[in-house]
C-alpha atoms as a PDB file:
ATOM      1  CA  UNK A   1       0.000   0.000   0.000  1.00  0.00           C
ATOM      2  CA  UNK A   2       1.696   3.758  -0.922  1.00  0.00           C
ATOM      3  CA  UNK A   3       0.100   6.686   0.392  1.00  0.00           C
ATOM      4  CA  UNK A   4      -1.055   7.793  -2.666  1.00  0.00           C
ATOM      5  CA  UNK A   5      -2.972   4.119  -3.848  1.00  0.00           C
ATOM      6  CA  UNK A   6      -5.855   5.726  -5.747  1.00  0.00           C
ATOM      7  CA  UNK A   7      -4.382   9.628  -6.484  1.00  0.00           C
ATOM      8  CA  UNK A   8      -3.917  11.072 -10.252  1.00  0.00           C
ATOM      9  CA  UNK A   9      -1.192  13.449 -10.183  1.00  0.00           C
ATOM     10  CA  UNK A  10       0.245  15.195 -13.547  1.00  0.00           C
ATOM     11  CA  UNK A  11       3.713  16.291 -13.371  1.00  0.00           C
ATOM     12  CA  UNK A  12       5.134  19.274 -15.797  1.00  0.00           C
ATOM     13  CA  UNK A  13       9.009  19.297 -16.884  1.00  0.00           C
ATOM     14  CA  UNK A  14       8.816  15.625 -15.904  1.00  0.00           C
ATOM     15  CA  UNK A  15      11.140  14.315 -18.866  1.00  0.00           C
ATOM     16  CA  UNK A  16      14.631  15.190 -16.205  1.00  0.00           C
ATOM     17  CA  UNK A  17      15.714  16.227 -13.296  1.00  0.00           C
ATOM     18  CA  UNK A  18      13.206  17.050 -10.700  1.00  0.00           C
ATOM     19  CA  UNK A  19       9.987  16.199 -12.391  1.00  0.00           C
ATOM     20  CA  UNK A  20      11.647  12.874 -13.125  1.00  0.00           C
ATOM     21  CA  UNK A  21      12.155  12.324  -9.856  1.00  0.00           C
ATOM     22  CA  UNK A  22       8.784  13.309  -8.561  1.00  0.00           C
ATOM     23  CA  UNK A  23       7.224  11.238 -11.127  1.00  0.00           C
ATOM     24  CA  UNK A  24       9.077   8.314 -10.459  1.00  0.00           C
ATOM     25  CA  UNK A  25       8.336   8.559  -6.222  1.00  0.00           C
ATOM     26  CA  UNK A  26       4.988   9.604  -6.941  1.00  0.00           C
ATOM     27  CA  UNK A  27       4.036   6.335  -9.077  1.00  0.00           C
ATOM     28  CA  UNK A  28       6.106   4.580  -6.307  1.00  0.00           C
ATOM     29  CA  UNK A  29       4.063   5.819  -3.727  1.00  0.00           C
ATOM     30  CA  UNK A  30       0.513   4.586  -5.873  1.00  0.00           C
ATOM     31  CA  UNK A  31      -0.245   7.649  -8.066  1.00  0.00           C
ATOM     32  CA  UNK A  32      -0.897   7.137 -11.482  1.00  0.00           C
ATOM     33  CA  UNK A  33       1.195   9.858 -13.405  1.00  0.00           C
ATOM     34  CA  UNK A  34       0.626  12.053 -16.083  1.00  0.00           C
ATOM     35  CA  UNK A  35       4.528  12.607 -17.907  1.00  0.00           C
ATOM     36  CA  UNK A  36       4.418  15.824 -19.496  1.00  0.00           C
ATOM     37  CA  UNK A  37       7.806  17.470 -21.051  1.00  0.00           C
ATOM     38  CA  UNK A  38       8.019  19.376 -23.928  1.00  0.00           C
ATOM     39  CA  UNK A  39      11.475  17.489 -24.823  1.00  0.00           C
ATOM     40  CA  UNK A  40      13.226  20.671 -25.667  1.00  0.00           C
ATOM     41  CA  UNK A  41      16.638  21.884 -24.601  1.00  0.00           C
ATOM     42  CA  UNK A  42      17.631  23.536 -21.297  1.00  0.00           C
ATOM     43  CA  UNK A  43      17.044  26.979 -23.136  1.00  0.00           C
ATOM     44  CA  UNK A  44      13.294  25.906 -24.072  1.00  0.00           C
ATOM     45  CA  UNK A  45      14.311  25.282 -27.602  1.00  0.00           C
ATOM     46  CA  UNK A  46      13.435  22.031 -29.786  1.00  0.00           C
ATOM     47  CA  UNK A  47      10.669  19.731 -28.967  1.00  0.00           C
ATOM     48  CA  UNK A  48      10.568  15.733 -28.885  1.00  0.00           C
ATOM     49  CA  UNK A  49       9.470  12.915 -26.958  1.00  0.00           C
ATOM     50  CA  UNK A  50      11.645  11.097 -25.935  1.00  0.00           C
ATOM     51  CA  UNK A  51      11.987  12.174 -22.479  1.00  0.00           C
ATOM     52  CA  UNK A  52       8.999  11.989 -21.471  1.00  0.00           C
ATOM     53  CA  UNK A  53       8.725   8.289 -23.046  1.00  0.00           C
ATOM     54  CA  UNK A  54      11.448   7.329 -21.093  1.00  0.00           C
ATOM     55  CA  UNK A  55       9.856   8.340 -17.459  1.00  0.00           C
ATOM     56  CA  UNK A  56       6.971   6.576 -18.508  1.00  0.00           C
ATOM     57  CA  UNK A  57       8.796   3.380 -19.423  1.00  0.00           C
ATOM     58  CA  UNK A  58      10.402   3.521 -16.400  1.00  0.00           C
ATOM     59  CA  UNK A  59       7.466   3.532 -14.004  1.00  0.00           C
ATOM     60  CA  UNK A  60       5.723   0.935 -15.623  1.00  0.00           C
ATOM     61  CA  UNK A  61       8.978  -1.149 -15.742  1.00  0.00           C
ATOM     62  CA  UNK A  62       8.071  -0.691 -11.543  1.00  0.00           C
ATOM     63  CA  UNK A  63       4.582  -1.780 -12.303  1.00  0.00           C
ATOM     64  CA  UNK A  64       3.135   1.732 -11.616  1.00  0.00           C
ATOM     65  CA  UNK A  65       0.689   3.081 -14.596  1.00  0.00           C
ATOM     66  CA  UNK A  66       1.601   6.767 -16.701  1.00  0.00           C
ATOM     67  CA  UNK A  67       0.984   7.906 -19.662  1.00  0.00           C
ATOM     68  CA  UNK A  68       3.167  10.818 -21.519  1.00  0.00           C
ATOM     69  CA  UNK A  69       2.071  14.327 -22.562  1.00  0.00           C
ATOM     70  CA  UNK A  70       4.492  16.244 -25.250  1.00  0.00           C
ATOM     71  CA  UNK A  71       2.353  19.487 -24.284  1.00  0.00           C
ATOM     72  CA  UNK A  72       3.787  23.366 -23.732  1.00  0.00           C
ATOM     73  CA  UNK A  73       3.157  24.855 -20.391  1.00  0.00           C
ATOM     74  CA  UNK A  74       2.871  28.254 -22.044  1.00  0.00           C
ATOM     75  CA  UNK A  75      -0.104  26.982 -24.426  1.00  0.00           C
ATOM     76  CA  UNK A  76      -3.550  27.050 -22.466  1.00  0.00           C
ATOM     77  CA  UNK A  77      -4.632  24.455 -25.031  1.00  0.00           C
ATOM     78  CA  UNK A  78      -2.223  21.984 -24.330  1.00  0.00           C
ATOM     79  CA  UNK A  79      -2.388  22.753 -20.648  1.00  0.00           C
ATOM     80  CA  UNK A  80      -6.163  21.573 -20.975  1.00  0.00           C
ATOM     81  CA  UNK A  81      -4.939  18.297 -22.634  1.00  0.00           C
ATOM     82  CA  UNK A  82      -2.334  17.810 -20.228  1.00  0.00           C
ATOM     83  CA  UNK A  83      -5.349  17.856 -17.376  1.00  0.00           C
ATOM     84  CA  UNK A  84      -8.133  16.203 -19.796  1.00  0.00           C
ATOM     85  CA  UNK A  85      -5.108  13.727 -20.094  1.00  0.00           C
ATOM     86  CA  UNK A  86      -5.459  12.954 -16.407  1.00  0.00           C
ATOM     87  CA  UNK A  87      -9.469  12.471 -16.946  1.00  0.00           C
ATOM     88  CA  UNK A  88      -8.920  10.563 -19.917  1.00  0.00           C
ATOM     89  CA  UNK A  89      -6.857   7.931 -19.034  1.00  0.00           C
ATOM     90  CA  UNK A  90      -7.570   7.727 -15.080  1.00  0.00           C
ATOM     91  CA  UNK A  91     -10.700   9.465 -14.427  1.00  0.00           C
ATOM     92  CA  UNK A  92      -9.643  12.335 -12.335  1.00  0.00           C
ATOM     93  CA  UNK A  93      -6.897  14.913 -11.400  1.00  0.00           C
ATOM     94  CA  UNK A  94      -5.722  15.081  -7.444  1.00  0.00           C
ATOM     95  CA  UNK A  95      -2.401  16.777  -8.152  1.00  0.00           C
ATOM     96  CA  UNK A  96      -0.528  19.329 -10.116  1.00  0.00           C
ATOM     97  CA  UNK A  97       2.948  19.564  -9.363  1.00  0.00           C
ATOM     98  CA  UNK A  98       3.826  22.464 -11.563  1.00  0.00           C
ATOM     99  CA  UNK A  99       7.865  22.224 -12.381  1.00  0.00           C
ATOM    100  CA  UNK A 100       8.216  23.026 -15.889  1.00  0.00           C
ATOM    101  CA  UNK A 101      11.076  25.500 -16.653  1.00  0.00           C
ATOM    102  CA  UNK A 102      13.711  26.800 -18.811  1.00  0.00           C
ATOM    103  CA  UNK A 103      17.010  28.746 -18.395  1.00  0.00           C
ATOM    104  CA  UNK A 104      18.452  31.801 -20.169  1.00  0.00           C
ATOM    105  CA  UNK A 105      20.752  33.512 -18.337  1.00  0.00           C
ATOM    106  CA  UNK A 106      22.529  36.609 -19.118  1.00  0.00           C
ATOM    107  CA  UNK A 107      23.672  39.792 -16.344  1.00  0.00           C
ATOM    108  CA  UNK A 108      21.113  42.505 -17.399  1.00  0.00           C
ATOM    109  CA  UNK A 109      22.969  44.545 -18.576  1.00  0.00           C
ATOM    110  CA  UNK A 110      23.390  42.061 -21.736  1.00  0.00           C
ATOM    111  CA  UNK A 111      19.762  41.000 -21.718  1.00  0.00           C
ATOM    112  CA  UNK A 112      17.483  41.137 -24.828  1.00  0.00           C
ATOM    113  CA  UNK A 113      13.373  41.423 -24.476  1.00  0.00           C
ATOM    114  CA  UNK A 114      13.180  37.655 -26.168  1.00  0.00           C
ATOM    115  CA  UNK A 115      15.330  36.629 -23.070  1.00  0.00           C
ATOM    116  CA  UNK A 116      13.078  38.149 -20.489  1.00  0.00           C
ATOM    117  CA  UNK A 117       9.689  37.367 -22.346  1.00  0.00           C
ATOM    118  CA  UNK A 118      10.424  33.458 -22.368  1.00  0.00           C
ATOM    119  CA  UNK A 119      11.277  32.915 -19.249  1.00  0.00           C
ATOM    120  CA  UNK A 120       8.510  34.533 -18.064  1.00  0.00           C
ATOM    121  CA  UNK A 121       6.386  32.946 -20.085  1.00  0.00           C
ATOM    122  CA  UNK A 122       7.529  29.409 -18.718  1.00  0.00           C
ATOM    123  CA  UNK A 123       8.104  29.987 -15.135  1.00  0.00           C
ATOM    124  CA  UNK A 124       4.896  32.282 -14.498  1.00  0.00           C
ATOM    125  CA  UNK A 125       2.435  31.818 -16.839  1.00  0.00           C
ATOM    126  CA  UNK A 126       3.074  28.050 -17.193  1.00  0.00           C
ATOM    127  CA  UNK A 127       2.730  27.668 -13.340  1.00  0.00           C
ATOM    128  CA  UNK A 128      -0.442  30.093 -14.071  1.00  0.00           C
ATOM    129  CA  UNK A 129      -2.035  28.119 -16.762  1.00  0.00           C
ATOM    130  CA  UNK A 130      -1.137  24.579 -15.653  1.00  0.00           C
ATOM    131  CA  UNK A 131      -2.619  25.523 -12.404  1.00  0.00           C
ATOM    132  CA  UNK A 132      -5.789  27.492 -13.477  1.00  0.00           C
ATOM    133  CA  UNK A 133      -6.530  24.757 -15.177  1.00  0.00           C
ATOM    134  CA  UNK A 134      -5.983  21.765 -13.077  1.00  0.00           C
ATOM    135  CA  UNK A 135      -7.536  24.278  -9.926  1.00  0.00           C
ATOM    136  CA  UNK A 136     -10.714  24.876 -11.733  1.00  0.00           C
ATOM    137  CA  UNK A 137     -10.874  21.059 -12.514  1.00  0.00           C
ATOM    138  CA  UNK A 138     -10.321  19.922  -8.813  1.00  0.00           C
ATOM    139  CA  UNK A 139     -13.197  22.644  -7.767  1.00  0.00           C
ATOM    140  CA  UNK A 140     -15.619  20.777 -10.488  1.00  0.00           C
ATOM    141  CA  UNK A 141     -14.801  17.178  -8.930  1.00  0.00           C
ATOM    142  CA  UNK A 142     -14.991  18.752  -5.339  1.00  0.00           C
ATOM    143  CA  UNK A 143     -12.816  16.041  -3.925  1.00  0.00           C
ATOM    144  CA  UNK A 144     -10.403  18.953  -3.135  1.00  0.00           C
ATOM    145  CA  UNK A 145      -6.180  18.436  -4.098  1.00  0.00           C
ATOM    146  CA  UNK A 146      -2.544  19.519  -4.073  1.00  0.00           C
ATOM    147  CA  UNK A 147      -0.807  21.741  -6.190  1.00  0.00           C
ATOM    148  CA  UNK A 148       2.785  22.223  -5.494  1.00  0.00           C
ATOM    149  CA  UNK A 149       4.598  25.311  -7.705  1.00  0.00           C
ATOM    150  CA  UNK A 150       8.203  25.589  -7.624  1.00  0.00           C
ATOM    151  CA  UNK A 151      10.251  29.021  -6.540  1.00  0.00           C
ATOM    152  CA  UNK A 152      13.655  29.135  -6.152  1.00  0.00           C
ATOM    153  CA  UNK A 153      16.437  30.886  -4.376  1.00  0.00           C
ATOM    154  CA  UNK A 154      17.535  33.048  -7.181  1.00  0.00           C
ATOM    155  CA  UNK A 155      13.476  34.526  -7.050  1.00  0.00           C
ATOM    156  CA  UNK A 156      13.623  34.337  -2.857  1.00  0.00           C
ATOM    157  CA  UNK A 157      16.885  35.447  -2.177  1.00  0.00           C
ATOM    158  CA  UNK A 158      18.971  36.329  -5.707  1.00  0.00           C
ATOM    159  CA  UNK A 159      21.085  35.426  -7.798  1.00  0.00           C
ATOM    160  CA  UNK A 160      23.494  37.104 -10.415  1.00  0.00           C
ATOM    161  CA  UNK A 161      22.554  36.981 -14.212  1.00  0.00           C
ATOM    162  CA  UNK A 162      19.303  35.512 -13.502  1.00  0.00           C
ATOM    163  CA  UNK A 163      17.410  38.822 -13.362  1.00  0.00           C
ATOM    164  CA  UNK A 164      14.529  36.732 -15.860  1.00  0.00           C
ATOM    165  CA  UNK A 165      14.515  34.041 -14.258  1.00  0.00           C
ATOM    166  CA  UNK A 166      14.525  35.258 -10.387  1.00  0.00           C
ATOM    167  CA  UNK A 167      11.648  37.739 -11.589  1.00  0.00           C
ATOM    168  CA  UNK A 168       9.306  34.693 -12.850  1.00  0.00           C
ATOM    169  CA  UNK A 169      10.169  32.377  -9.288  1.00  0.00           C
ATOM    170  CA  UNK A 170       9.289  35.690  -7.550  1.00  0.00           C
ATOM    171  CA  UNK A 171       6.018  35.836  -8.992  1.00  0.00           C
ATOM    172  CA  UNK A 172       5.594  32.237  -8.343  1.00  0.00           C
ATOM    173  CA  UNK A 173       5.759  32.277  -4.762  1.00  0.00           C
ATOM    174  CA  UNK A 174       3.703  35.597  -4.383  1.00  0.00           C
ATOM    175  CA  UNK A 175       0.796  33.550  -6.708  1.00  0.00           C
ATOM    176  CA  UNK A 176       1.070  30.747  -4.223  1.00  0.00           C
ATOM    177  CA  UNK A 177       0.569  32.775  -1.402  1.00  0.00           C
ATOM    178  CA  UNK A 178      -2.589  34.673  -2.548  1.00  0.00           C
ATOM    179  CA  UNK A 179      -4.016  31.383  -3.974  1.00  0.00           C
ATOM    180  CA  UNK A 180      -3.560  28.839  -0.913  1.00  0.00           C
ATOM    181  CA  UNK A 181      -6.151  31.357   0.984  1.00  0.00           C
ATOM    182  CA  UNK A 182      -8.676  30.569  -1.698  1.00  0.00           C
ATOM    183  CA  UNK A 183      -8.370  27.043  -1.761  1.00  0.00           C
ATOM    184  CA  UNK A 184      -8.665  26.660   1.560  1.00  0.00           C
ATOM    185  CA  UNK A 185     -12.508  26.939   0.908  1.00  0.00           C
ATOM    186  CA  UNK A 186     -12.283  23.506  -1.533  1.00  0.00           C
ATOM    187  CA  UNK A 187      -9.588  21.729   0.331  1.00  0.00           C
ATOM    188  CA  UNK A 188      -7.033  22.395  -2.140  1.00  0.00           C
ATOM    189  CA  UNK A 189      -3.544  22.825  -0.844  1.00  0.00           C
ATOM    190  CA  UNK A 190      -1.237  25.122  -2.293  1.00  0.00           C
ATOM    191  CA  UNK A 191       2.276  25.341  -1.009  1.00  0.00           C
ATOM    192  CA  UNK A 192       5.808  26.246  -2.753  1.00  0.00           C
ATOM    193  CA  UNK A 193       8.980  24.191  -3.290  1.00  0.00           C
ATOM    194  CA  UNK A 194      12.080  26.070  -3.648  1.00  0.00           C
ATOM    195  CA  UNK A 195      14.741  22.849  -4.509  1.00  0.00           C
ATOM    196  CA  UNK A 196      18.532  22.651  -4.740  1.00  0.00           C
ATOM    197  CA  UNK A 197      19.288  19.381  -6.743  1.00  0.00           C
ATOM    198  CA  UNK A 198      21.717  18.520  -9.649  1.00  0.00           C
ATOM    199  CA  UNK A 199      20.049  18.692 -13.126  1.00  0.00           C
ATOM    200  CA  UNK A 200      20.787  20.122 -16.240  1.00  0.00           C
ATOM    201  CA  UNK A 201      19.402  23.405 -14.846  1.00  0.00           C
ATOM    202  CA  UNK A 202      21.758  23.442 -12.602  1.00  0.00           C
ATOM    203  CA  UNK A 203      24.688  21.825 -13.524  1.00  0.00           C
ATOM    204  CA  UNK A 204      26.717  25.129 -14.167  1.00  0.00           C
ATOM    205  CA  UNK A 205      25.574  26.812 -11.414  1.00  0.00           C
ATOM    206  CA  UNK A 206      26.058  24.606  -8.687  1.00  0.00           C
ATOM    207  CA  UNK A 207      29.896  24.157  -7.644  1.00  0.00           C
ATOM    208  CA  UNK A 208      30.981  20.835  -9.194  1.00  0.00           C
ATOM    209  CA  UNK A 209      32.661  20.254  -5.976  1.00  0.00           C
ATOM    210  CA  UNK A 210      29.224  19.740  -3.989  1.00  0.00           C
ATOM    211  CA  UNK A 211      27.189  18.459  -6.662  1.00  0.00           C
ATOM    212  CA  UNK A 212      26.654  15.076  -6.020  1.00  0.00           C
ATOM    213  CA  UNK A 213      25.472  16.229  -2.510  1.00  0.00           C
ATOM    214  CA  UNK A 214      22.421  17.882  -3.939  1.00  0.00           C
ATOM    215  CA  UNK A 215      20.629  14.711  -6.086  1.00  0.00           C
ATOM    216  CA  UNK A 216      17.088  15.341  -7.046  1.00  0.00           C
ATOM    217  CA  UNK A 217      15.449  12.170  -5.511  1.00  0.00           C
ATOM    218  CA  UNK A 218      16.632  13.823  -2.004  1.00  0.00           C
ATOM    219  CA  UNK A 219      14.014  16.598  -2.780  1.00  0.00           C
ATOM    220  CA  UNK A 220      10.832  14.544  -3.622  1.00  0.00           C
ATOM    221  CA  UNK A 221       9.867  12.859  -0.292  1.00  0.00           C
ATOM    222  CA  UNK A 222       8.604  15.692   1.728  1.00  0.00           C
ATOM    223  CA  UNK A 223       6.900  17.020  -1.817  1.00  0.00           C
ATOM    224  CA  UNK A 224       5.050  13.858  -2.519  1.00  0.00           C
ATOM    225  CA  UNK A 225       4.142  13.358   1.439  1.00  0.00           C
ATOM    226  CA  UNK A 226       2.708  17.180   1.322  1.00  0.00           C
ATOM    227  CA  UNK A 227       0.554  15.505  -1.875  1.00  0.00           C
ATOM    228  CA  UNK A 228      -1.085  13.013   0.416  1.00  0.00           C
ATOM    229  CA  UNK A 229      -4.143  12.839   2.485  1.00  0.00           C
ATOM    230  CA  UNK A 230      -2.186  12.932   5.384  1.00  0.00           C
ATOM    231  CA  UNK A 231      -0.924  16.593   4.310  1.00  0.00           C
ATOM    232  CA  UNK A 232      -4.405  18.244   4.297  1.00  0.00           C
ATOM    233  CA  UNK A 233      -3.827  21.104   6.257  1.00  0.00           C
ATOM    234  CA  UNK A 234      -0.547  21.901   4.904  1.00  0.00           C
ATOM    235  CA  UNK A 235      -1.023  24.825   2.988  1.00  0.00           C
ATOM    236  CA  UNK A 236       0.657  28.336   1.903  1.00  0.00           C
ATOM    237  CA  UNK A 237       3.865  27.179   3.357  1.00  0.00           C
ATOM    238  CA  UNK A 238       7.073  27.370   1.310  1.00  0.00           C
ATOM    239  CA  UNK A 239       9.526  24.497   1.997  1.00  0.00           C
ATOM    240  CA  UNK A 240      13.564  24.651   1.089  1.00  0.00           C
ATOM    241  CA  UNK A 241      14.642  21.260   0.104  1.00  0.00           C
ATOM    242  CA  UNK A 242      17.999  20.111  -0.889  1.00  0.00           C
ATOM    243  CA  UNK A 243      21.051  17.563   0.158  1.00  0.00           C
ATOM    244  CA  UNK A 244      18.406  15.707   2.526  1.00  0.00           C
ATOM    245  CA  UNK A 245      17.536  19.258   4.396  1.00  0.00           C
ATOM    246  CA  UNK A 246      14.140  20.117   4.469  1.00  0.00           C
ATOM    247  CA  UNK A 247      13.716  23.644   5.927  1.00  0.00           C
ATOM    248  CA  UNK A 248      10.085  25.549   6.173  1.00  0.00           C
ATOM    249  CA  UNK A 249      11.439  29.305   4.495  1.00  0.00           C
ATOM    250  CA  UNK A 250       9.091  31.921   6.818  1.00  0.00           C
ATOM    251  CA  UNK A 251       9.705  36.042   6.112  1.00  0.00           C
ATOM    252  CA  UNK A 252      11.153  37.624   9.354  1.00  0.00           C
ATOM    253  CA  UNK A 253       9.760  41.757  10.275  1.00  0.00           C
ATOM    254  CA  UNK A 254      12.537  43.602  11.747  1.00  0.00           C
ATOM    255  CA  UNK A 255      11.714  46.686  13.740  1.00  0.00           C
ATOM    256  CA  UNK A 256      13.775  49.653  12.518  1.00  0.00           C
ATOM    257  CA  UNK A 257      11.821  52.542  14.010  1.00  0.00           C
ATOM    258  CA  UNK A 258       8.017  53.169  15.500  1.00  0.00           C
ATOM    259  CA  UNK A 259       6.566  56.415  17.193  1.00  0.00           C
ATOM    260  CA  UNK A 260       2.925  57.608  16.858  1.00  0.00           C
ATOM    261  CA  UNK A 261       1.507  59.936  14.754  1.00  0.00           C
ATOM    262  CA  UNK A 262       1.219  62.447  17.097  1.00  0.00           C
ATOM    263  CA  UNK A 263       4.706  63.196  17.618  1.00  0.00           C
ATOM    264  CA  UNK A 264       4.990  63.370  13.995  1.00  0.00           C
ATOM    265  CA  UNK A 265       5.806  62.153  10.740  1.00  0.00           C
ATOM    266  CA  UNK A 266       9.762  61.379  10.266  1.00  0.00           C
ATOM    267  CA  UNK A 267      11.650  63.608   8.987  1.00  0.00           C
ATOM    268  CA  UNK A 268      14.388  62.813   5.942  1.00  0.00           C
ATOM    269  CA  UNK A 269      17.471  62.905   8.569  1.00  0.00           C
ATOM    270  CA  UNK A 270      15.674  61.643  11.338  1.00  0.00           C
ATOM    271  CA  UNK A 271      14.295  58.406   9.746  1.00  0.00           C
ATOM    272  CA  UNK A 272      18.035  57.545   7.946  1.00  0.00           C
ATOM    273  CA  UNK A 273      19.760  57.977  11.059  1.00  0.00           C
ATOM    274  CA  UNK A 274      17.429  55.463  12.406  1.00  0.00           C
ATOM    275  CA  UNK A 275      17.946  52.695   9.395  1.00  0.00           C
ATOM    276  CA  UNK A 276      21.453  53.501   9.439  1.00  0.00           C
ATOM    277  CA  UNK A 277      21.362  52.705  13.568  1.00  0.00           C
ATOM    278  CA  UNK A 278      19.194  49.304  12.188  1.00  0.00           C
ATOM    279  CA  UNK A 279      21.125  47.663  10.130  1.00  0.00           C
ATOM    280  CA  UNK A 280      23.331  45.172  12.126  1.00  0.00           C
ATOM    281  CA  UNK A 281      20.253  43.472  13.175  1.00  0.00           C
ATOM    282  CA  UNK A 282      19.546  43.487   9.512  1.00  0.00           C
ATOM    283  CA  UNK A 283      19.201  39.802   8.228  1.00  0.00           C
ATOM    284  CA  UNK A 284      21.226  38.498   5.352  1.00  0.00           C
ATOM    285  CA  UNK A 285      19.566  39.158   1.988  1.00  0.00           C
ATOM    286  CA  UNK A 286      20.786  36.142   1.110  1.00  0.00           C
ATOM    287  CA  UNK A 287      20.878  33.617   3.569  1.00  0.00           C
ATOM    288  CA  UNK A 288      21.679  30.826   1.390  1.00  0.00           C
ATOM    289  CA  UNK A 289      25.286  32.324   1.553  1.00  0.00           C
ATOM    290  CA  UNK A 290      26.166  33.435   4.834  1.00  0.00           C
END
């Protein structure tokens, strides 16, 4: 018995890497799996589908059931056959784990529109369309379900010459935490994953050095466990996973300086002297490095 015996889940990007992964534990754990990749390049060009062929070989090798979907996450159309897939072939949708994405990095000063444009179009409005559509789906069934989008630390915290890219995982994690409210009305989940794990996203941007401590089938436990029954009031939370660390990422307020109105508004001076007094309590901006 898994604890997902029974669950549909569909699985974007799911050709590599992560979505591999997730697939793979997500069949293991009972789910029957929707494959989709667009079988394109690490820059989101080409198309085939042969990855996504191959994840589905493989669970099935492990007697689990999937079927593949070639689909774009930036195409409503194909974003409604990726879900109608699920319906098609199992009779239902439970879960969207949204992890489609592409890479084209470049410092901004040497960034083109066509840079910026396509990797907002896969990161945000992929995770928007994939999840409007499978959302709107789980509210018809009104079994509830679990979406799970994934940030990152270059949209949380920063990263250099990923201006594009940290802009779209920005907006991810600000969509999750406006929609988890909502869904708390049709018991559907919504909570963030923001992964360090070796894949061909990553590959260049994670030291060689420490790569091997940071393999993707570390980060899929807690995401498939948040995708169970067990998990149903789990929601709006963002978790950092990587290198067998699971860590629950929370914003922290510090106080810099409070008086009431009827002393008066801060003045220019008065107010800097009081950030400037602030800032060794400041928190890292990024934490992720020290």
């Amino acid at each position: 018995m898994g604890m997902l015996d029974g669950k549909v889940a569909l699985v974007t990007g799911a050709g590599g890497g992560l979505g591999r992964s997730h697939a793979l534990l997500l069949a293991q754990e009972g789910a029957s799996v929707i494959v989709n990749d667009l079988g394109g390049a690490r820059d989101g060009t080409g198309a085939g589908t042969s990855m996504a062929d191959s994840v589905v070989e493989e669970i099935k090798a492990a007697g689990g059931q999937a079927v593949a979907n070639y689909g774009s996450v930036t195409s409503r159309e194909d974003a409604e056959a990726m879900v109608q897939a699920c319906i098609d072939n199992f009779g239902k949708i439970d879960i969207l784990i949204a992890n489609a994405g592409i890479l084209r990095d470049k410092s901004f000063k040497n960034m083109d529109d066509q840079m910026w444009d396509v990797v907002i179009d896969v990161h945000l409005k992929g995770t928007y369309l994939t999840t409007k559509v499978a959302y709107d789906k789980m509210l018809e069934q009104g079994t509830g379900g679990r979406i799970i989008m994934t940030s990152s630390t270059s949209g949380l915290f920063g990263n250099f010459g990923q201006s594009n890219y940290g802009a779209a995982k920005a907006g991810i994690a600000g969509f999750m935490r406006c929609l988890w409210l909502e869904g708390m009305k049709y018991n559907v989940t919504v909570n963030v994953l923001v992964p360090t794990a070796t894949s061909r996203m990553t590959t260049d941007i994670l030291p060689e050095d420490i790569q091997d401590n940071f393999p993707p089938e570390a980060v899929s436990p807690p995401i498939v466990y948040l995708c169970s029954d067990e998990a149903k009031d789990i929601t709006g939370r963002q978790f950092l996973v990587g290198g067998n660390s699971v860590n629950l990422l929370s914003w922290q307020v510090t106080p810099i300086a409070k008086r009431d109105l009827s002393e008066g508004i801060w003045g220019v001076e008065e107010i800097g002297e009081h950030i400037q007094n602030s800032k060794e309590n400041w928190p890292p901006i990024n934490p992720m490095r020290g």
